[in-house]
PDB file of N, CA and C in Angstrom:
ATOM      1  N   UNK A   1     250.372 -54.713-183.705  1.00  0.00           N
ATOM      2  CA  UNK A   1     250.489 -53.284-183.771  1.00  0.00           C
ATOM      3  C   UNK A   1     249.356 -52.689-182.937  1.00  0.00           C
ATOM      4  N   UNK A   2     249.468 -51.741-182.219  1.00  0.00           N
ATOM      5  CA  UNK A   2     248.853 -50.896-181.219  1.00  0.00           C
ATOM      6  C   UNK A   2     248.661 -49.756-181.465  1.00  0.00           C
ATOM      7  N   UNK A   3     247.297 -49.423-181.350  1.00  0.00           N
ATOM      8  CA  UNK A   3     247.043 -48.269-181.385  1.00  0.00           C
ATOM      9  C   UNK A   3     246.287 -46.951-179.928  1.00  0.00           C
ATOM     10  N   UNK A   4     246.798 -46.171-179.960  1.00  0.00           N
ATOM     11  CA  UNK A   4     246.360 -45.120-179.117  1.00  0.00           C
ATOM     12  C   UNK A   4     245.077 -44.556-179.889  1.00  0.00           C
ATOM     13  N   UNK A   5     243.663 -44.683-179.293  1.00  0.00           N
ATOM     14  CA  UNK A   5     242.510 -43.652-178.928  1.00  0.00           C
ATOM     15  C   UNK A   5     242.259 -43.038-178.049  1.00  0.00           C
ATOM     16  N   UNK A   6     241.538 -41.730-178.574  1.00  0.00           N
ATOM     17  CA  UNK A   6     241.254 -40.486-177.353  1.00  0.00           C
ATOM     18  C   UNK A   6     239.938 -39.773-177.602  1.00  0.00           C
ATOM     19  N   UNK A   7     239.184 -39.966-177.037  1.00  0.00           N
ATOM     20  CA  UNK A   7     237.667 -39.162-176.852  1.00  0.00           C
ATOM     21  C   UNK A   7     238.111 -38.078-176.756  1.00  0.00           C
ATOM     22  N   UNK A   8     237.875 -37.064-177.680  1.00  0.00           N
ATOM     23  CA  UNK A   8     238.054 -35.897-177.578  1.00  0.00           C
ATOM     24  C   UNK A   8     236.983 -34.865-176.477  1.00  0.00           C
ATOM     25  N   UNK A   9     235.836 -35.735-176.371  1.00  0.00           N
ATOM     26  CA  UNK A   9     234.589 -35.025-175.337  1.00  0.00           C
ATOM     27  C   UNK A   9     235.167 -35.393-173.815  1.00  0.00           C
ATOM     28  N   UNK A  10     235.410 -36.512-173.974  1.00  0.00           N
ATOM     29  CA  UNK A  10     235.696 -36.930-172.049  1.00  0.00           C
ATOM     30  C   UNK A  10     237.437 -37.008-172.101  1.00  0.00           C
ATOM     31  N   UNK A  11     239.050 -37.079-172.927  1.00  0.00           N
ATOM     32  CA  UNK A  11     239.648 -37.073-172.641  1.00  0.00           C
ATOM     33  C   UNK A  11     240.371 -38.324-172.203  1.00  0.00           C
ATOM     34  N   UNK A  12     239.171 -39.757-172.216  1.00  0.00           N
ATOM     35  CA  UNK A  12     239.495 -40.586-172.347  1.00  0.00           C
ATOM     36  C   UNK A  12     240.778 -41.516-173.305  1.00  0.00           C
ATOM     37  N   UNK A  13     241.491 -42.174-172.930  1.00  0.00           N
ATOM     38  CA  UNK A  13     242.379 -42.785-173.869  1.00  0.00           C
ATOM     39  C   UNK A  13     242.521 -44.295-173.647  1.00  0.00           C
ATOM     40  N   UNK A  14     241.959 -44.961-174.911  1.00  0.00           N
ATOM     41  CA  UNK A  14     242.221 -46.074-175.026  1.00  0.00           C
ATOM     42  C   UNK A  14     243.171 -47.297-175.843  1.00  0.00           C
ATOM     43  N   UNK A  15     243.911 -47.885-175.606  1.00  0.00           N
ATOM     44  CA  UNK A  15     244.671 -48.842-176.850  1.00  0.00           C
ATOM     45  C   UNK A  15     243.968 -49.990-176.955  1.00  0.00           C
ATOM     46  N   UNK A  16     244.287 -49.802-178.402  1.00  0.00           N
ATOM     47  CA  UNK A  16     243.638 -51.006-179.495  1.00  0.00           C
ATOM     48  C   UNK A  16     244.432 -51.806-180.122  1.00  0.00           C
ATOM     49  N   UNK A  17     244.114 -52.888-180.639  1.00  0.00           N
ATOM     50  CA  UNK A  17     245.253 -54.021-181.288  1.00  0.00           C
ATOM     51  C   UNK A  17     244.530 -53.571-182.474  1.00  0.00           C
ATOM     52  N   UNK A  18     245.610 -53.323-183.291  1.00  0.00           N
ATOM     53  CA  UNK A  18     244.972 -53.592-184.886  1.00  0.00           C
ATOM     54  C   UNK A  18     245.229 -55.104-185.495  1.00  0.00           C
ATOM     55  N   UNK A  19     244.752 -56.025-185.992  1.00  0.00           N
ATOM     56  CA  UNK A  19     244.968 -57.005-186.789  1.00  0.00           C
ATOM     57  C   UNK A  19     244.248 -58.352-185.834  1.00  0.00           C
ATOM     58  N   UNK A  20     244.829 -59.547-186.092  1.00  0.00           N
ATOM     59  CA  UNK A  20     244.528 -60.659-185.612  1.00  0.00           C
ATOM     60  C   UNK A  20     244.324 -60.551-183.966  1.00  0.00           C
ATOM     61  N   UNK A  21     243.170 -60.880-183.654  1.00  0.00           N
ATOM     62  CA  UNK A  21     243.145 -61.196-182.201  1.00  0.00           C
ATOM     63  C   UNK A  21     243.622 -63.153-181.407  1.00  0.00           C
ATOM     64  N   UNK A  22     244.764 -62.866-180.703  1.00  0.00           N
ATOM     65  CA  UNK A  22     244.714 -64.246-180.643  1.00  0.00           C
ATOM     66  C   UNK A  22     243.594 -64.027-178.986  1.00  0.00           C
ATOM     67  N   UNK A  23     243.475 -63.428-178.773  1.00  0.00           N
ATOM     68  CA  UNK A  23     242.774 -63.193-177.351  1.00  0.00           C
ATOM     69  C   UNK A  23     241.337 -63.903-178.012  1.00  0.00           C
ATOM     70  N   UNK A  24     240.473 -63.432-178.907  1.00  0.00           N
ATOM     71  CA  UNK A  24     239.307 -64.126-179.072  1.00  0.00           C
ATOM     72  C   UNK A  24     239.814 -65.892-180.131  1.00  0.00           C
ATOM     73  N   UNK A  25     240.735 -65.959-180.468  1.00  0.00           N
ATOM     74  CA  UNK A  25     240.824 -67.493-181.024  1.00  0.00           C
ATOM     75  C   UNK A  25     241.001 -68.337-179.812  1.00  0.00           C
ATOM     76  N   UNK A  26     241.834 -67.806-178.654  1.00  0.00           N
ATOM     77  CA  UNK A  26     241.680 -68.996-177.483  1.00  0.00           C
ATOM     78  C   UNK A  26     240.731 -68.751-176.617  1.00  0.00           C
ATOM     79  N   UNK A  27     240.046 -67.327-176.529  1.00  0.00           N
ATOM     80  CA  UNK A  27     239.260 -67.542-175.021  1.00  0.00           C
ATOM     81  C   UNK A  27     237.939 -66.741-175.604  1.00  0.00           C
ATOM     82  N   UNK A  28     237.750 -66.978-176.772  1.00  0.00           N
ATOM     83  CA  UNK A  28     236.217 -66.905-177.737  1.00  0.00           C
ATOM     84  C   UNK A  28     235.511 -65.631-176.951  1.00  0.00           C
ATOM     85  N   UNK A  29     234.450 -65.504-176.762  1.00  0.00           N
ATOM     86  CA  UNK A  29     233.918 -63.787-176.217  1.00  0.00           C
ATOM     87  C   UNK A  29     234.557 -62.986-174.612  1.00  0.00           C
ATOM     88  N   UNK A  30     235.092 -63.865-173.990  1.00  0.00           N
ATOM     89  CA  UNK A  30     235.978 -63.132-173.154  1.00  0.00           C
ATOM     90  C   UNK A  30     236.307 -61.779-173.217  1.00  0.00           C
ATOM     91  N   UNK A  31     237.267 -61.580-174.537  1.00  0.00           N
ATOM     92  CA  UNK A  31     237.905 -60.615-175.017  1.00  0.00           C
ATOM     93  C   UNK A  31     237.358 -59.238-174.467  1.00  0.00           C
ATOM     94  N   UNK A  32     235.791 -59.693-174.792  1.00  0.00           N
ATOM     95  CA  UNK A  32     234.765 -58.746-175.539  1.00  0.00           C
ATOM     96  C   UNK A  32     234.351 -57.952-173.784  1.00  0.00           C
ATOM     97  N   UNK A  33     234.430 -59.158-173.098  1.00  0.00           N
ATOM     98  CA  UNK A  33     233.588 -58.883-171.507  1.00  0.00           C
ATOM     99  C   UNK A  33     235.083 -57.790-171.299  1.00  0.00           C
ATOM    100  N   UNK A  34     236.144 -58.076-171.148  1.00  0.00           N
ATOM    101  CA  UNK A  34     237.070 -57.413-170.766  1.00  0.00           C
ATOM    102  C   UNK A  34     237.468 -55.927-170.922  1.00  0.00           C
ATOM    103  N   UNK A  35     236.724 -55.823-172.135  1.00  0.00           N
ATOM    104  CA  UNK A  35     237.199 -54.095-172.664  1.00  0.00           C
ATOM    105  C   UNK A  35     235.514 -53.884-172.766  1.00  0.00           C
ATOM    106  N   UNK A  36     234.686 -54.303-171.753  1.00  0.00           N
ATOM    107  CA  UNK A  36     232.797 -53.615-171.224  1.00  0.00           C
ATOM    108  C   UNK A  36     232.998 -53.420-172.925  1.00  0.00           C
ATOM    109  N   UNK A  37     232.782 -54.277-173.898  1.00  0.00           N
ATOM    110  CA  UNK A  37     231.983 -54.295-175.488  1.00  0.00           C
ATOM    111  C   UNK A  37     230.830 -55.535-175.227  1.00  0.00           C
ATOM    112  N   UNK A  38     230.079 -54.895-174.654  1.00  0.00           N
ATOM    113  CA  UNK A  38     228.945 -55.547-174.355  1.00  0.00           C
ATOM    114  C   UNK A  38     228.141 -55.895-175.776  1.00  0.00           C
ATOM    115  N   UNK A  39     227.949 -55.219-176.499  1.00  0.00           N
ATOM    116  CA  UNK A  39     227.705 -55.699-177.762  1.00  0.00           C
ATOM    117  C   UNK A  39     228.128 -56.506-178.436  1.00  0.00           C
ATOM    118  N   UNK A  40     229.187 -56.605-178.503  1.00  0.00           N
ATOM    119  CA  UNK A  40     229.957 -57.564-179.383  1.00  0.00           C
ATOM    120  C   UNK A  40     230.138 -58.981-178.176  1.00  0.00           C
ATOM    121  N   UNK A  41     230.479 -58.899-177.263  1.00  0.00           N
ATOM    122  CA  UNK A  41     229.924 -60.130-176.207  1.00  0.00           C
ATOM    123  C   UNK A  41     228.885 -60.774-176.591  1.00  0.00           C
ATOM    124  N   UNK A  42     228.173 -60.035-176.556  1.00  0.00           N
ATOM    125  CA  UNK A  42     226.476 -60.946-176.452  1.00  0.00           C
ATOM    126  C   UNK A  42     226.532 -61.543-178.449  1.00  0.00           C
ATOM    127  N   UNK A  43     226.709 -60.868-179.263  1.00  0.00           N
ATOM    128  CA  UNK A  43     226.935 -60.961-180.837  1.00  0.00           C
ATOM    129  C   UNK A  43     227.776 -62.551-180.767  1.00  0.00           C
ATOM    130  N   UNK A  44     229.165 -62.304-179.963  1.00  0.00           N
ATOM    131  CA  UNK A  44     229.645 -63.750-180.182  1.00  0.00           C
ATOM    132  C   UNK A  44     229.555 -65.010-179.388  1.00  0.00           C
ATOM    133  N   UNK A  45     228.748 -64.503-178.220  1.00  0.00           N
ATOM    134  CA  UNK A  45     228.440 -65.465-177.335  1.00  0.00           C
ATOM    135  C   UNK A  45     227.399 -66.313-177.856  1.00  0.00           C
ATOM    136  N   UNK A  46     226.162 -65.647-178.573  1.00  0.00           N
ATOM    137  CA  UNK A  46     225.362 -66.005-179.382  1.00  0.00           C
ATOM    138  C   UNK A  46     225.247 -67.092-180.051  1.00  0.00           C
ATOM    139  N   UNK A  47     226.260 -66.371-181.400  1.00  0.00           N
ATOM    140  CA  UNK A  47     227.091 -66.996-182.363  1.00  0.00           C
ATOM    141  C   UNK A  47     227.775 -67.893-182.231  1.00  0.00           C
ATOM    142  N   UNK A  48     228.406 -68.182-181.077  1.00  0.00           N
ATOM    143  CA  UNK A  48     229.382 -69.375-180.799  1.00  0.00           C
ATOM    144  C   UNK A  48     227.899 -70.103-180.391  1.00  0.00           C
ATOM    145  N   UNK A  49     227.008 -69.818-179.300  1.00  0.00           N
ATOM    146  CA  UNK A  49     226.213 -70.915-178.978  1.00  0.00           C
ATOM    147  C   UNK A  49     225.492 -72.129-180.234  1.00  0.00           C
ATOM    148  N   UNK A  50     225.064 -71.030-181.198  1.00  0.00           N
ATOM    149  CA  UNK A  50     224.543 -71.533-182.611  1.00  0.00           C
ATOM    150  C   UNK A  50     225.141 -72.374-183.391  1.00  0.00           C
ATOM    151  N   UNK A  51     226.849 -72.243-183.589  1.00  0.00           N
ATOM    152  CA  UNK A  51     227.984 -73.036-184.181  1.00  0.00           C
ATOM    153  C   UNK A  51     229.095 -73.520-183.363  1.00  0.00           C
ATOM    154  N   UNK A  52     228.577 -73.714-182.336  1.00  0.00           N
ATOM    155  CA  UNK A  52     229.582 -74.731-181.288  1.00  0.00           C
ATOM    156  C   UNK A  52     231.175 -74.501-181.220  1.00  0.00           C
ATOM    157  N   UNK A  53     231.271 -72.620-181.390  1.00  0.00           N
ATOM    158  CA  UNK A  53     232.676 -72.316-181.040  1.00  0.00           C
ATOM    159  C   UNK A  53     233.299 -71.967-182.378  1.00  0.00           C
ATOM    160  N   UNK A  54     232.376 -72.481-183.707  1.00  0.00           N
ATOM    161  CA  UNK A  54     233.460 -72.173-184.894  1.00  0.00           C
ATOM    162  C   UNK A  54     233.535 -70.675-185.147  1.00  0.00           C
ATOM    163  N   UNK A  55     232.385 -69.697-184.455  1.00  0.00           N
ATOM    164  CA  UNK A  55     232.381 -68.412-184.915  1.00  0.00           C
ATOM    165  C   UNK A  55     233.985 -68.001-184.735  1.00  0.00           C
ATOM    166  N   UNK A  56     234.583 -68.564-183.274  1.00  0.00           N
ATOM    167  CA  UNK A  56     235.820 -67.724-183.198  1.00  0.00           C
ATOM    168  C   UNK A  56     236.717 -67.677-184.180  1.00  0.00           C
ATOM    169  N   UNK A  57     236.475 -68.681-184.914  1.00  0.00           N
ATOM    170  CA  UNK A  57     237.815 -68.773-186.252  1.00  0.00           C
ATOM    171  C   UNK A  57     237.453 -67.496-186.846  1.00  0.00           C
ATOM    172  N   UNK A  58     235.998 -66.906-186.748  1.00  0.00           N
ATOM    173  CA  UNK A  58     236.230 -65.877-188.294  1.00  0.00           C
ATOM    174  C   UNK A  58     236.297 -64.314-187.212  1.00  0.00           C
ATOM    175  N   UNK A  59     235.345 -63.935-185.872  1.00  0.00           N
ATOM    176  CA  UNK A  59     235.793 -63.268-185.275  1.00  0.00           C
ATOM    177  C   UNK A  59     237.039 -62.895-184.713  1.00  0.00           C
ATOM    178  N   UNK A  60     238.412 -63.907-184.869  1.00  0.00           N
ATOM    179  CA  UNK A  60     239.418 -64.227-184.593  1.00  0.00           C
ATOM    180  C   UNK A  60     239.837 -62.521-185.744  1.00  0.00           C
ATOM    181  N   UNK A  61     239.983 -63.217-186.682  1.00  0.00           N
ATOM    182  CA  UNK A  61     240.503 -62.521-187.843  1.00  0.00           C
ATOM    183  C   UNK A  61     239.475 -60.532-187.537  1.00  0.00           C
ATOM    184  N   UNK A  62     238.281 -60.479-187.374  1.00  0.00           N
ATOM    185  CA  UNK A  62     237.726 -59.137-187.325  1.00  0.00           C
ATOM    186  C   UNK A  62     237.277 -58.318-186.352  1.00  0.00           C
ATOM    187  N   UNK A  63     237.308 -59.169-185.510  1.00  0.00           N
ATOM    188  CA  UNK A  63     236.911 -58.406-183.799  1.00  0.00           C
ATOM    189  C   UNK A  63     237.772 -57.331-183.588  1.00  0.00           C
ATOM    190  N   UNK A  64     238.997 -57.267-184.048  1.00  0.00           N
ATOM    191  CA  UNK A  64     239.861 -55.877-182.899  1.00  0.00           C
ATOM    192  C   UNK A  64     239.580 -54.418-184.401  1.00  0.00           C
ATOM    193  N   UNK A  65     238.953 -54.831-185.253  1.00  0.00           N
ATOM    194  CA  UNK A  65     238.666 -54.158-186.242  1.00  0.00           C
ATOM    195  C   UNK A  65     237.276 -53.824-186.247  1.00  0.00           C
ATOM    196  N   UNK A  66     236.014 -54.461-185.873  1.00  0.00           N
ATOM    197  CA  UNK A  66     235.062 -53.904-185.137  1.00  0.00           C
ATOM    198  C   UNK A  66     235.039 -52.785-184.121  1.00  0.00           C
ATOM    199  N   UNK A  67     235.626 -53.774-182.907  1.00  0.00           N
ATOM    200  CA  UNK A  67     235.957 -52.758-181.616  1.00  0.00           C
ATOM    201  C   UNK A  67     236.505 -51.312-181.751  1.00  0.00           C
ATOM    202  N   UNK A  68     238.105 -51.817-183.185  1.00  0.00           N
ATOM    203  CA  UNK A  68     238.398 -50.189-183.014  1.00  0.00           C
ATOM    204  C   UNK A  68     237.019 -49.172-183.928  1.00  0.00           C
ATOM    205  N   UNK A  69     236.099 -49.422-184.830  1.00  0.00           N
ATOM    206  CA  UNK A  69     234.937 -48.891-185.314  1.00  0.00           C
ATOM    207  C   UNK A  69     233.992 -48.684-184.610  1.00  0.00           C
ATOM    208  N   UNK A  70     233.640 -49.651-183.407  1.00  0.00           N
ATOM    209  CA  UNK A  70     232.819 -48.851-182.551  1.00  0.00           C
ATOM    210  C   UNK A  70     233.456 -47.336-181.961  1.00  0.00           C
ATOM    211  N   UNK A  71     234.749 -47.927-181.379  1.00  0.00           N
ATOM    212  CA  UNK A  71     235.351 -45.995-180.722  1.00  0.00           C
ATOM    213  C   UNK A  71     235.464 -45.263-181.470  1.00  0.00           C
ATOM    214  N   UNK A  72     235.597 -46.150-183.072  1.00  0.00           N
ATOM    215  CA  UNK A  72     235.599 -44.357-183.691  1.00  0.00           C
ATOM    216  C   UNK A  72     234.554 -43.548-183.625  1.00  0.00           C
ATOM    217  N   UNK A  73     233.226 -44.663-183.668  1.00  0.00           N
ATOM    218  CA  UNK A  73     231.800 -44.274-184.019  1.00  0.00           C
ATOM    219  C   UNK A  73     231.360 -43.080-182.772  1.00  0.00           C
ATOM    220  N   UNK A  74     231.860 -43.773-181.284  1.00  0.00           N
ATOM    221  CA  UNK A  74     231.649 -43.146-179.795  1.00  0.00           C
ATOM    222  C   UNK A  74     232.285 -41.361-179.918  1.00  0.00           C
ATOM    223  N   UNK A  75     233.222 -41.398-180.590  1.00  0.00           N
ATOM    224  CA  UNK A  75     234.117 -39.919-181.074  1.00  0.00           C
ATOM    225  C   UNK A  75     235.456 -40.073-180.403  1.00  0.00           C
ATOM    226  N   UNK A  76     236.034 -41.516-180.163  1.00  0.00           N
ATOM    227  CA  UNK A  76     237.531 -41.558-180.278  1.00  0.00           C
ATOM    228  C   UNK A  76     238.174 -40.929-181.501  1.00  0.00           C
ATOM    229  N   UNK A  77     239.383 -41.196-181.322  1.00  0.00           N
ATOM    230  CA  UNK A  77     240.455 -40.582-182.630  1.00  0.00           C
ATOM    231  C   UNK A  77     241.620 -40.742-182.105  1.00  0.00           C
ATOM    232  N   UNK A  78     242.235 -41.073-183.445  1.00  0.00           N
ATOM    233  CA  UNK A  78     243.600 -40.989-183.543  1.00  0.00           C
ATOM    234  C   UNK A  78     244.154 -40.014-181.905  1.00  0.00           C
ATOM    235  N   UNK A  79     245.306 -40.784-181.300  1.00  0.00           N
ATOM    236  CA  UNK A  79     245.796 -39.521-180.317  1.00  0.00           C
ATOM    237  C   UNK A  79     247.660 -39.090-180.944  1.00  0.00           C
ATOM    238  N   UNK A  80     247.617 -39.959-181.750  1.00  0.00           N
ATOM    239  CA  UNK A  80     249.284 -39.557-181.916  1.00  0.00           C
ATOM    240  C   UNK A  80     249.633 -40.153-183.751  1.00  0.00           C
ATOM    241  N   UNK A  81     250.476 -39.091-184.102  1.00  0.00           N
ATOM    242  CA  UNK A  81     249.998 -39.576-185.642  1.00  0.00           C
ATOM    243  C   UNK A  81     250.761 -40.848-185.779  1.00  0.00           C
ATOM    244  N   UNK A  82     251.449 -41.810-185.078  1.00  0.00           N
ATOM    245  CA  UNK A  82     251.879 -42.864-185.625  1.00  0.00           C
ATOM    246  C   UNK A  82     250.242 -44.200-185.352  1.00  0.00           C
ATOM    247  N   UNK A  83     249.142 -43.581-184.719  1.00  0.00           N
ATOM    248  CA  UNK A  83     248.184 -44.341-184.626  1.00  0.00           C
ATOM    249  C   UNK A  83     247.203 -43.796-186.000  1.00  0.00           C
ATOM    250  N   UNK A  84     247.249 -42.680-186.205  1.00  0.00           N
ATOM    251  CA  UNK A  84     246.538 -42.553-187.326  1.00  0.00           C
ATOM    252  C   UNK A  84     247.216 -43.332-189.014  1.00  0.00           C
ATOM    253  N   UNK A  85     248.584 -43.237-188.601  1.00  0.00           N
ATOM    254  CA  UNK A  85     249.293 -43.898-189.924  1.00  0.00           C
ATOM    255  C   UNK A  85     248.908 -45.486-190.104  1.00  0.00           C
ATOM    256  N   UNK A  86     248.654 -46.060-189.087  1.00  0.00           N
ATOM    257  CA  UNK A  86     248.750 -47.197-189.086  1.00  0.00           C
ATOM    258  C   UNK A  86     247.211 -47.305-188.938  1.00  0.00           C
ATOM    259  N   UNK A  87     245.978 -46.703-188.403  1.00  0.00           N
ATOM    260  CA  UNK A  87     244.615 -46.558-189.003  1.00  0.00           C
ATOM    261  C   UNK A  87     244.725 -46.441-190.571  1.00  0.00           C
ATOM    262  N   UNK A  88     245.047 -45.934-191.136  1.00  0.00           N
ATOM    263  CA  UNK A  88     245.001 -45.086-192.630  1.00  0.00           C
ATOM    264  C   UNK A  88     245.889 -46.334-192.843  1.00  0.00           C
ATOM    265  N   UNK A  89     246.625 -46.766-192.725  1.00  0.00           N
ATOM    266  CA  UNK A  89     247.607 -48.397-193.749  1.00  0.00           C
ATOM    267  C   UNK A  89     246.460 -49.565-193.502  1.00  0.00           C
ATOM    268  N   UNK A  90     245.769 -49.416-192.415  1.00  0.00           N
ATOM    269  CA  UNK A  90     245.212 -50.832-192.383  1.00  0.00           C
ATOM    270  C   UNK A  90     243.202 -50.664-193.156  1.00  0.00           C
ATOM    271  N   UNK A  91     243.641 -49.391-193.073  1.00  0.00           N
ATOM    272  CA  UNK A  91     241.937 -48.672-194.426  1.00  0.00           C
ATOM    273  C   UNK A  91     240.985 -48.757-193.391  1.00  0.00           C
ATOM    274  N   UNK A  92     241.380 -48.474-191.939  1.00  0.00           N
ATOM    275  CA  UNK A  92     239.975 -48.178-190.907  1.00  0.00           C
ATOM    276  C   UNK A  92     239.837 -46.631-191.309  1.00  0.00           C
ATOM    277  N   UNK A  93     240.395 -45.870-191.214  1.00  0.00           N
ATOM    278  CA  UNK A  93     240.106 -44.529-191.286  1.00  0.00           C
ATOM    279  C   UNK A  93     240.718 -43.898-192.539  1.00  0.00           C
ATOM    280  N   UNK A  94     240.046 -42.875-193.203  1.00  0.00           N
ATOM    281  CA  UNK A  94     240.793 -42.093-194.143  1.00  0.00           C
ATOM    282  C   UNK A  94     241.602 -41.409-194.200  1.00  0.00           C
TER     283      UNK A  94
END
């Protein structure tokens, strides 16, 4: 399931995966370089260095649920209410 974000300051619009990432279970912090989440890159690049790759099993399951919490944090939002319904079913947003 996909979601539409929109910076309401710059007009920006971005889509998000809500749920399981298979993008970080096969290609581990990649994901992260791809959508410039430089934070969360360096967090699992880290992390994988420390546990020899097992981090991706559990970032697998919470990364696209991070990512979409950082844009909310930046002042994304919902752009269309079938993205807010499905924010509000999966308990990212109220």
């Amino acid at each position: 399931m996909k979601v539409m974000l929109k910076n309401e300051n710059t007009g920006q619009i971005k889509q998000a995966k809500i749920g399981f990432s298979w993008t970080v279970f096969f290609f581990g912090f990649f994901p992260a370089i791809f959508r410039g989440d430089w934070k969360w890159f360096l967090i699992i690049l880290i992390a994988s260095m420390f546990t020899f790759g097992f981090t991706n099993l559990v970032f697998c399951f919470i990364y696209n649920k991070l990512y979409i919490n950082d844009l909310l944090a930046q002042g994304y939002k919902a752009a269309d209410e079938y993205s807010l319904s499905a924010l509000q079913q999966k308990n990212i947003v109220a």
